[in-house]
Protein backbone atom coordinates (compact mmCIF):
# COMPACT_ATOMS: atom_id res chain seq x y z
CA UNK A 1 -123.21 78.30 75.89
CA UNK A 2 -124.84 79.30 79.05
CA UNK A 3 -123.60 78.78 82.35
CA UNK A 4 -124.84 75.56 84.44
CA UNK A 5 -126.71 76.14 87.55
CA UNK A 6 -124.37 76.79 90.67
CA UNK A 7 -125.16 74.57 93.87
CA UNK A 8 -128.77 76.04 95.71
CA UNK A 9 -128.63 75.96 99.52
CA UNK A 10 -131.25 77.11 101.49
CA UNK A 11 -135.09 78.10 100.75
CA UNK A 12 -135.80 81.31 99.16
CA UNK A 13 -137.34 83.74 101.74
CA UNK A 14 -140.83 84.07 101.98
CA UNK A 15 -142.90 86.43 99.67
CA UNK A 16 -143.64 88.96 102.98
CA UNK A 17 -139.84 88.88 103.62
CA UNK A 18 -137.93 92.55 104.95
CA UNK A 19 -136.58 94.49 101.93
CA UNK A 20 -133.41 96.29 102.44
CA UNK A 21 -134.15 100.22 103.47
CA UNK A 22 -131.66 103.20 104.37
CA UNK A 23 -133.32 105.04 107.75
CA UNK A 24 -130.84 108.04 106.48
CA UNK A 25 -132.29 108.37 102.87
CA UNK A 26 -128.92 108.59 101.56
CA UNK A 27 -129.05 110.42 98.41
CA UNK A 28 -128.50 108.56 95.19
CA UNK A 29 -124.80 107.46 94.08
CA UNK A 30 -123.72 108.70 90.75
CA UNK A 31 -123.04 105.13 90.19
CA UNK A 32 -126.36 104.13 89.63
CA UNK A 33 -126.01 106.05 86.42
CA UNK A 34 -124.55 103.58 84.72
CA UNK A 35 -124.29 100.75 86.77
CA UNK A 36 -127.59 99.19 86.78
CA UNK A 37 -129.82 96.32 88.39
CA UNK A 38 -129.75 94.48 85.08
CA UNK A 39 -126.04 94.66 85.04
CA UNK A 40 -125.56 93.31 88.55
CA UNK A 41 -127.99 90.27 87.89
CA UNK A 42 -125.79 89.78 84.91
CA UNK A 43 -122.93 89.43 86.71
CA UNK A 44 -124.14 87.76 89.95
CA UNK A 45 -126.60 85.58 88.86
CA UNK A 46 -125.73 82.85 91.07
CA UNK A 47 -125.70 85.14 94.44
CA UNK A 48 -126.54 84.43 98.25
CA UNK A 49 -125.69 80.49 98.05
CA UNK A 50 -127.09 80.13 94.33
CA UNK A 51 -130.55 81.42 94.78
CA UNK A 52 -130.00 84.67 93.30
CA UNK A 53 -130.16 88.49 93.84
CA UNK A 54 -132.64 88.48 96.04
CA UNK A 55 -132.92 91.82 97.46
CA UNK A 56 -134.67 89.98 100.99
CA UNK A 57 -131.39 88.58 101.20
CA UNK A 58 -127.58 90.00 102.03
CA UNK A 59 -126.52 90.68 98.63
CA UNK A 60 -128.82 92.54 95.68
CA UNK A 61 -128.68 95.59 93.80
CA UNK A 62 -130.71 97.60 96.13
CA UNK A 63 -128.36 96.55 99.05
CA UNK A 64 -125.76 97.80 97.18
CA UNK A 65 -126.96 100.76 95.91
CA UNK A 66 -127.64 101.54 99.40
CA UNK A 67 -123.91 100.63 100.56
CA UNK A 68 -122.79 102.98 97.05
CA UNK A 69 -125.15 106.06 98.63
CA UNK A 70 -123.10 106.11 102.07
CA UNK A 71 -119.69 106.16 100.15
CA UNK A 72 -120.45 108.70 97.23
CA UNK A 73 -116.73 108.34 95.47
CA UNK A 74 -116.61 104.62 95.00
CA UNK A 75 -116.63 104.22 91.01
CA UNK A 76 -117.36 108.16 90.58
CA UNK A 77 -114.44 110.20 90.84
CA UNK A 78 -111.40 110.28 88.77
CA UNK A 79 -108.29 112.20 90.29
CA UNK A 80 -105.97 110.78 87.89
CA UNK A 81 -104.79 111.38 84.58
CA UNK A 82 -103.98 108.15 83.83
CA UNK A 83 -106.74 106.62 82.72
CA UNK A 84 -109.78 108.27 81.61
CA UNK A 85 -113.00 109.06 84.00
CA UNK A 86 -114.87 106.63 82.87
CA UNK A 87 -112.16 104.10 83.38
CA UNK A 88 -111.72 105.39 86.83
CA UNK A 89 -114.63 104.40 87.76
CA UNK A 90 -115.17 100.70 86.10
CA UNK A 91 -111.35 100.28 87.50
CA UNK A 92 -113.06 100.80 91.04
CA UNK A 93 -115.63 98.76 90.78
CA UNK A 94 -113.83 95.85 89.35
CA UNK A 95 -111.51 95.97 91.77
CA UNK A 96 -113.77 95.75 94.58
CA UNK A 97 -116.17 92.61 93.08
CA UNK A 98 -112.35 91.44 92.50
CA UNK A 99 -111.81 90.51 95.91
CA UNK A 100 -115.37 89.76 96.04
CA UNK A 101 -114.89 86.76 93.92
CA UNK A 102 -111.95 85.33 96.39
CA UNK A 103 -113.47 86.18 99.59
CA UNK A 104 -117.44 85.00 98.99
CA UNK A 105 -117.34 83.92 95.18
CA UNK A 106 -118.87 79.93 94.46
CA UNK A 107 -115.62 79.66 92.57
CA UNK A 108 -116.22 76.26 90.66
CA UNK A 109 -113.12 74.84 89.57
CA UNK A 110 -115.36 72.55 88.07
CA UNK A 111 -116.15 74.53 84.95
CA UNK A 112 -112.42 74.26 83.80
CA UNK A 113 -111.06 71.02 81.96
CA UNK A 114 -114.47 69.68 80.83
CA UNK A 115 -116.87 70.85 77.11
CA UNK A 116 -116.28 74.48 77.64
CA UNK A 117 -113.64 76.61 76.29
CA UNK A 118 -111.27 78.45 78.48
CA UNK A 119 -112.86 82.02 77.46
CA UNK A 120 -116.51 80.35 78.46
CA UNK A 121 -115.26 78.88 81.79
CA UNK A 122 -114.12 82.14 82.75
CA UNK A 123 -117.21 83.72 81.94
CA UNK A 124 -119.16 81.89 84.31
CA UNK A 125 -116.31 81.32 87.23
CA UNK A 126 -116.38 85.03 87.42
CA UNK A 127 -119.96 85.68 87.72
CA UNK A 128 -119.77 83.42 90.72
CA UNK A 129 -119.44 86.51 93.29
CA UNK A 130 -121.35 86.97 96.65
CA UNK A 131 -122.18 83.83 96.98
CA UNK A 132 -121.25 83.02 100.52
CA UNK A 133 -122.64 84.67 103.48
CA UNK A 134 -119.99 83.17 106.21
CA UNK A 135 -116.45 82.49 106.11
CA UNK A 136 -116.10 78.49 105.47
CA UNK A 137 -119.41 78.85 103.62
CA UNK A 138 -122.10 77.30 102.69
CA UNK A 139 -120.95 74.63 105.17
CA UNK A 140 -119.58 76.75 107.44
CA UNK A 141 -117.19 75.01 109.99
CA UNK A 142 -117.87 77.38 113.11
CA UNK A 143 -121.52 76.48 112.93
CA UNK A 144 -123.53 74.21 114.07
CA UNK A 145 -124.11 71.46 111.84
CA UNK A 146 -128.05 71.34 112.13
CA UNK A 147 -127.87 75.19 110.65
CA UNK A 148 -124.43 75.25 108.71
CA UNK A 149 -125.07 78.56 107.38
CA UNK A 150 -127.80 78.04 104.96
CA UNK A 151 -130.22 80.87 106.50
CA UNK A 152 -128.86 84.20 107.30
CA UNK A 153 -129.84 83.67 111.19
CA UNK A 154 -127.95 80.44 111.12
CA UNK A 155 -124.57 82.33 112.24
CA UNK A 156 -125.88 83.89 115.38
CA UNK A 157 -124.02 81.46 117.41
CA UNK A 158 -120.75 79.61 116.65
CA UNK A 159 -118.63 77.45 118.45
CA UNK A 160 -115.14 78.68 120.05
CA UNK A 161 -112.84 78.82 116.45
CA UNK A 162 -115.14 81.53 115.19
CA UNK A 163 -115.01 83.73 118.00
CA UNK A 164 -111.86 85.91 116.40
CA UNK A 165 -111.47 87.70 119.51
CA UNK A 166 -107.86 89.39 119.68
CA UNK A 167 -107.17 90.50 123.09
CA UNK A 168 -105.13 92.98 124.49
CA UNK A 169 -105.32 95.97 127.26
CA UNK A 170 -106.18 98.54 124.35
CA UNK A 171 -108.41 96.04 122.28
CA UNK A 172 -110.63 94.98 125.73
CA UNK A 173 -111.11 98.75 126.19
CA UNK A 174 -112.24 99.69 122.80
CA UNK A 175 -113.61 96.60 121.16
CA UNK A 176 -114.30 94.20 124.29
CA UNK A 177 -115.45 91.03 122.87
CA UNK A 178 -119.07 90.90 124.18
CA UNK A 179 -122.29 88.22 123.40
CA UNK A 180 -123.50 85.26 125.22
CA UNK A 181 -122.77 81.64 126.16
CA UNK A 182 -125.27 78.83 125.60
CA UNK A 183 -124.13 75.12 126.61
CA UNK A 184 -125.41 72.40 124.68
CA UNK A 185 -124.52 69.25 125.89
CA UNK A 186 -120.37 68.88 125.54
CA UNK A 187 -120.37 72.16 123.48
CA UNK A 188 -120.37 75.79 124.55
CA UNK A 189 -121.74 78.55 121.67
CA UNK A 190 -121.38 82.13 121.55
CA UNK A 191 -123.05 84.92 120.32
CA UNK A 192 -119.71 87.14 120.18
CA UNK A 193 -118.38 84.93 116.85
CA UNK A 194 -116.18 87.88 114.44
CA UNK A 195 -114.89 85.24 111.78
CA UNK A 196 -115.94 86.80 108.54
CA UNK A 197 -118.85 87.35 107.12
CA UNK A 198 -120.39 89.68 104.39
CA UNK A 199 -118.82 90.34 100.83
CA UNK A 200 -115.41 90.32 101.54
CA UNK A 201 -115.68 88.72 104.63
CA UNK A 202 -114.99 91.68 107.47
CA UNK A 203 -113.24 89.87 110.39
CA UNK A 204 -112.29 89.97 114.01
CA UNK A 205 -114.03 92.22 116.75
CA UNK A 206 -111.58 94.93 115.85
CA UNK A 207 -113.15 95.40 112.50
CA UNK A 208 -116.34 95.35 113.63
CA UNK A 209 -116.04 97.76 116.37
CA UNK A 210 -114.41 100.26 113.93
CA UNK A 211 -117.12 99.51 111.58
CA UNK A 212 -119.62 99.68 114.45
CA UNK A 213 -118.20 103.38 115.46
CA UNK A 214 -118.68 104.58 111.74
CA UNK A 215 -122.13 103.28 112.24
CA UNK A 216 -123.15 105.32 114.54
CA UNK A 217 -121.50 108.50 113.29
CA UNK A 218 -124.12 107.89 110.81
CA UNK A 219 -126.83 107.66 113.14
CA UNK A 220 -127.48 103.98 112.62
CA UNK A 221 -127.75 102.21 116.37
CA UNK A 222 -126.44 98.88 116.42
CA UNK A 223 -124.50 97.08 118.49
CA UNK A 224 -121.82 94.77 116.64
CA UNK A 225 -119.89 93.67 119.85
CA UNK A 226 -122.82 91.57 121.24
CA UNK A 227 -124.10 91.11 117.90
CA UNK A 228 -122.19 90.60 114.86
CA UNK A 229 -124.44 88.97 113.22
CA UNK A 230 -126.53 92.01 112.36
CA UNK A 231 -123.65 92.15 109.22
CA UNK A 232 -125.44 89.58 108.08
CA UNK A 233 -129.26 89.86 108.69
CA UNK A 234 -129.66 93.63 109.74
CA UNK A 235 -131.49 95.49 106.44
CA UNK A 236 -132.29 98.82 107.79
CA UNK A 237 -129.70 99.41 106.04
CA UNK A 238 -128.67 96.32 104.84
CA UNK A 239 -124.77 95.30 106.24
CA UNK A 240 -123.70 92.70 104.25
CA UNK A 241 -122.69 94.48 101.25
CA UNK A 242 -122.03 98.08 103.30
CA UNK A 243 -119.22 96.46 106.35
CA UNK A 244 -117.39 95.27 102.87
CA UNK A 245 -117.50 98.71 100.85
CA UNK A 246 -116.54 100.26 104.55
CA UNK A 247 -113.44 98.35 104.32
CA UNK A 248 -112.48 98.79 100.80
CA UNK A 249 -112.95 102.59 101.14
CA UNK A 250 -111.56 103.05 104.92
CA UNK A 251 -108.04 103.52 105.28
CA UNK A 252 -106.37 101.74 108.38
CA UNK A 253 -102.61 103.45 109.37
CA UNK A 254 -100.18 101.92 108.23
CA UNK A 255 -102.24 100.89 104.83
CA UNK A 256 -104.07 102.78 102.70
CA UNK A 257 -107.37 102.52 101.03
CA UNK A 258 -108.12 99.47 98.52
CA UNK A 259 -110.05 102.38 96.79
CA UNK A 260 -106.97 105.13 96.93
CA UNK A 261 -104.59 102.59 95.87
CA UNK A 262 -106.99 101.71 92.76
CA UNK A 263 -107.63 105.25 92.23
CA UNK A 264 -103.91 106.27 92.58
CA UNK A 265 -104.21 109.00 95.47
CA UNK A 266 -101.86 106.68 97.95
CA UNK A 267 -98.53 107.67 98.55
CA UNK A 268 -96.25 104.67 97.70
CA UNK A 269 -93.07 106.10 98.99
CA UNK A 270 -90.09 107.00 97.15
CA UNK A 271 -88.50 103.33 96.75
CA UNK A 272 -91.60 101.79 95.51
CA UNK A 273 -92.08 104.70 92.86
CA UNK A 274 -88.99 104.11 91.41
CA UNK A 275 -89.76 100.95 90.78
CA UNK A 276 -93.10 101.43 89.46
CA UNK A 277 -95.23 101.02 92.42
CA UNK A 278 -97.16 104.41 92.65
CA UNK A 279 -100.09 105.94 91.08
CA UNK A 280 -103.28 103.98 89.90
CA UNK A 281 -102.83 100.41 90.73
CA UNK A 282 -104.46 97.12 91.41
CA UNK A 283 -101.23 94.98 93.11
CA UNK A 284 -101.31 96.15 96.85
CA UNK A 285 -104.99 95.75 97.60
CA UNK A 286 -104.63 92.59 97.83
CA UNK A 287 -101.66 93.44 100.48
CA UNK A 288 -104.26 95.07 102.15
CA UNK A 289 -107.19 92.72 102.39
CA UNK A 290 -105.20 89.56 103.11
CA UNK A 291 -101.26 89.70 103.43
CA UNK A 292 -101.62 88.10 99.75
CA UNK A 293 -98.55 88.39 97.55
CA UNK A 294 -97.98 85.33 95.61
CA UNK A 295 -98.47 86.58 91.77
CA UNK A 296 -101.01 85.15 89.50
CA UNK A 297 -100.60 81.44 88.85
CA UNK A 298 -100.08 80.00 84.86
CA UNK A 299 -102.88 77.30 85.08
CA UNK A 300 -106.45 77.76 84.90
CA UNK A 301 -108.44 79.35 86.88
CA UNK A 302 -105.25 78.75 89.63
CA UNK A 303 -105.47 78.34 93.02
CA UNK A 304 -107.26 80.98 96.10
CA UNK A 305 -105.72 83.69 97.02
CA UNK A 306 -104.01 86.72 95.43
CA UNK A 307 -103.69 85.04 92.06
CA UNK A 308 -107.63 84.82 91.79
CA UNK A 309 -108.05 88.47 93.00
CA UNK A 310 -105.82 89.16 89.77
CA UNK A 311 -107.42 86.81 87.55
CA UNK A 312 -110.73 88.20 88.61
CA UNK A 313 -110.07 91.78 88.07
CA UNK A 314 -108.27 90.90 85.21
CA UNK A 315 -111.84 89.55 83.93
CA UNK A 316 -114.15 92.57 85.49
CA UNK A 317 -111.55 95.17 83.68
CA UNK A 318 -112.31 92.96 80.19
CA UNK A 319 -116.42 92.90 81.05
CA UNK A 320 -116.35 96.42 81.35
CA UNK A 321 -114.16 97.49 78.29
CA UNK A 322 -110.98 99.50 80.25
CA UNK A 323 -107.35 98.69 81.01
CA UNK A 324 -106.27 96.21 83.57
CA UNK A 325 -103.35 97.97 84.28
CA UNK A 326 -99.73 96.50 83.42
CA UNK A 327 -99.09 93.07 84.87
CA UNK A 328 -95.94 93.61 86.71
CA UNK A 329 -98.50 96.07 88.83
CA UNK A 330 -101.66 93.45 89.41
CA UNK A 331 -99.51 91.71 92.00
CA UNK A 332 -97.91 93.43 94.96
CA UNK A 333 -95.14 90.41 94.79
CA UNK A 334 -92.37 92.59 93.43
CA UNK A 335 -92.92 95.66 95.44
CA UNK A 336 -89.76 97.11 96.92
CA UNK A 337 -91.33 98.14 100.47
CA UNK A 338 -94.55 97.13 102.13
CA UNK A 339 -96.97 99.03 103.24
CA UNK A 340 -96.27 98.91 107.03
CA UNK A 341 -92.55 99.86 105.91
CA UNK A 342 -93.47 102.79 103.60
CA UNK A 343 -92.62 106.43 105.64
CA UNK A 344 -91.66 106.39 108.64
CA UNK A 345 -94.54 108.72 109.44
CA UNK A 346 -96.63 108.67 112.48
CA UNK A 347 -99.80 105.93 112.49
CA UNK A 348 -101.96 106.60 115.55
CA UNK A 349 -102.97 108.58 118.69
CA UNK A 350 -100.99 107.45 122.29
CA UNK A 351 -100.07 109.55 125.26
CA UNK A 352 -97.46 111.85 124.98
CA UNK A 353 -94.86 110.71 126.74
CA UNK A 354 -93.07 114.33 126.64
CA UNK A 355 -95.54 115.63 129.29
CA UNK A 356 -96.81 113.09 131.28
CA UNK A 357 -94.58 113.37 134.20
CA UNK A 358 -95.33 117.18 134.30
CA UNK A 359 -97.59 118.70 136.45
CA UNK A 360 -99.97 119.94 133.89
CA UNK A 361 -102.65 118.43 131.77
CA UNK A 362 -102.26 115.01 130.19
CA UNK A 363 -102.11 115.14 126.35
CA UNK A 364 -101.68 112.65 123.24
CA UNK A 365 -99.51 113.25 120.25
CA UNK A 366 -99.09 111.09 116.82
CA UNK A 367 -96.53 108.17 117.73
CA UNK A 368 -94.86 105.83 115.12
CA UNK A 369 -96.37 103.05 116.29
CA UNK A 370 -99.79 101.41 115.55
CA UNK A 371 -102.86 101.65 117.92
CA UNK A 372 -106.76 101.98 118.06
CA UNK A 373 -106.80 105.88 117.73
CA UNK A 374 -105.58 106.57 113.82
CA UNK A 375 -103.64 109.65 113.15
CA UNK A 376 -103.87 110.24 109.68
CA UNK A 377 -100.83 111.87 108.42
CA UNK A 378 -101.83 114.98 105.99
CA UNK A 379 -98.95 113.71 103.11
CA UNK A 380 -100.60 109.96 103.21
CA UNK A 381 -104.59 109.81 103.94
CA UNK A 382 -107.55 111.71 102.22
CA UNK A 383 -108.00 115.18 103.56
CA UNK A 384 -111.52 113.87 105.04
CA UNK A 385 -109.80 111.53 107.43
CA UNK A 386 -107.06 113.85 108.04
CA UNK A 387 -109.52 116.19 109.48
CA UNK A 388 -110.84 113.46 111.64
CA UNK A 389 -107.06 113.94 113.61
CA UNK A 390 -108.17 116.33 116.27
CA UNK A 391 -111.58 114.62 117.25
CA UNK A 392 -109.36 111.30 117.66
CA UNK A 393 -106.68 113.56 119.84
CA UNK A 394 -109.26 114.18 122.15
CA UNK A 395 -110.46 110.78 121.94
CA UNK A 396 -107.09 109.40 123.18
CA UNK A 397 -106.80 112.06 126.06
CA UNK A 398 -110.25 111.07 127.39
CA UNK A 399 -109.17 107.27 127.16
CA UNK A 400 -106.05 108.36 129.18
CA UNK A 401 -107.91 109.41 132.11
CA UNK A 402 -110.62 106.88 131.90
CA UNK A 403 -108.37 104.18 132.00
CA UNK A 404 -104.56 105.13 132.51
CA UNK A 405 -103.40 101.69 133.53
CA UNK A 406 -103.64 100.38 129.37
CA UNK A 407 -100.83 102.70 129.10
CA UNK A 408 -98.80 101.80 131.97
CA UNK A 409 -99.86 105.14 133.67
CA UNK A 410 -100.63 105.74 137.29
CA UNK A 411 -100.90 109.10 139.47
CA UNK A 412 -97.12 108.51 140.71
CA UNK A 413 -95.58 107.96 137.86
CA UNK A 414 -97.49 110.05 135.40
CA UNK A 415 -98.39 113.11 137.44
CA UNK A 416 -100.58 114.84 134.76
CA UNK A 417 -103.41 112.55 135.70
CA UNK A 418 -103.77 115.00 138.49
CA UNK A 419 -104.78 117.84 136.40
């Protein structure tokens, strides 16, 4: 039985439309190997608001490919000895079109309950990923209703509950919430709107300024701040898919990579190895991605949240022939100590508070706390970011003399500003 037609919104683009390029010629991912453009049609048949892969629109296999290029170990490498290589890297890719399915999948309850079988249901509620562009899609709530979200260019303006500005001395100073106003009639719209958007939704102007300053450490000038929306329409090289595969891969002190935690490189601290919570795992991305730690519901297919990120990889781990991992370990709802509890060890970059009433140089050191520099501590992050620690040193120390009042600083009380 084949699957019935999801729910079309939109036009198809036109036949001159802009196909998704990478400026930086990124070589080619050992993950387009074996994972191939017939297989991703397969699966995501029903993408970018039901009218398919479309590669002039967000999500297709070339704007994946190009988001696999920039992040050569997603789905390639295999530094356990758990599970096989090959396993490794369908684990990593399931895991990631996992949380795909929750955060921008059609998910049609719809399919349940009626002539198919359970087994057939499932086959088609999970091949319902990337269909959404914008959080609240296709009818997105923080747009305007004349263009709800049914054209990629529909969310350059939103109203005032999609602006997802968090505020704060350190957050103006590093990600200042920027765009335009434009008043029509009783209703104000911005440009600077950071509700979510792309694959698994990236959200808040924190997210995309960090994504914005990876960016342009690979040479690609943009400017999220004043205009997010480029996750969504920008295809040179296409964002939609890339802001997503950022997040999955990035680690953010205190929390770890979806991808390490998949692949089994995190360290889980000794409470939560004891009780089974180390190694290659599935349960604590969704910690990661959305707080989520509910367990997988009975009922089919259940409700949102981290139950359908289980069910889903549970179904992408069965597609693709390799172990799911033991149950007890798909949710993160038994896990002895959270993430943000796991250590103590040192998260980011602040002034140190040792020497700043000396008269001598101002300096920063790794503090317990969280903040906008990461310090990357050598016994819990990839070496790769840990050597990104004394670039982001210097980064704080500049910040402290460029703008010493975020830190409660001043030339009286903190002498070293003097030197």
């Amino acid at each position: 039985m084949g699957c019935p037609k999801a729910s079309v919104y939109g036009k198809p683009p036109p036949t001159d439309c802009r196909l998704p390029t990478d400026p930086n010629n990124t070589p080619r991912s050992a993950l387009e190997k074996w994972f191939t453009k017939e297989m991703f049609q397969d699966l995501f048949p029903f993408a970018n608001l039901g009218l398919g892969p479309n590669p002039c629109l967000p999500y297709s296999y070339e704007a994946f490919v190009i988001a696999a290029r920039y992040f050569p170990e997603f789905a390639t490498v295999s530094p356990n000895k758990i599970y096989t290589p090959e396993e490794n890297y369908r684990r990593d890719l399931a895991a990631f079109f996992a949380h795909a399915i929750q955060e921008t999948g059609e998910n049609n309850i719809a399919l349940y309950g009626g002539s198919m079988t359970d087994d057939q249901a499932h086959n088609c509620f999970y091949r319902g990923g990337f269909y959404n562009w914008f959080e609240g899609g296709p009818s997105s709530s923080f747009l305007d209703p004349t263009s709800p979200g049914y054209e990629p260019k529909d969310g350059n303006y939103c109203h005032e509950s999609g602006k997802y500005c968090a505020e704060s001395d350190e957050l103006t100073y590093w990600f200042p919430c920027g765009g335009r106003q434009q008043r029509d009639g009783n209703v104000t719209w911005h440009t600077g709107c950071y509700f979510g958007r792309g694959a698994i939704q990236i959200s808040y102007n924190y997210n995309y300024g960090q994504f914005n300053e990876w960016l342009l450490s690979r040479n690609i000038t943009v400017d999220l701040m004043a205009e997010p929306n480029l996750v969504i329409t920008k295809m040179d090289p296409p964002l939609a898919i890339l802001a997503s595969l950022w997040f999955y891969m990035t680690p953010q002190p205190p929390k770890p990579a979806m991808h390490d935690i998949v692949m089994g490189t995190w360290n889980s601290g000794t409470k939560n190895a004891e009780a089974g919570y180390t190694g290659p795992i599935f349960g604590p991305t969704s910690l990661i991605i959305n707080n989520e730690c509910n367990g997988e519901d009975r009922e089919e297919p259940g409700g949102p949240g981290e139950s359908r990120r289980i069910k889903a990889f549970k179904w992408f781990c069965r597609h693709f022939g390799v172990p799911a991992g033991a149950d007890k370990l798909l949710s993160c709802k038994n896990m002895p100590v959270w993430l943000e509890q796991i250590g103590p060890h040192p998260l980011s970059w602040q002034p140190n508070w040792t020497n700043t009433w000396k008269e001598e140089p101002c300096d920063c050191a790794p503090a317990g706390y969280g903040g906008m520099i990461p310090y990357f501590h050598p016994d819990h992050y990839p070496a790769a970011f840990v050597a990104l620690n004394a670039r982001n040193r210097l980064k704080c120390v500049a910040s402290v003399y460029d703008n010493p009042s975020m830190y409660s600083m001043n030339n009286k009380s903190s002498p070293c500003l003097n030197f």
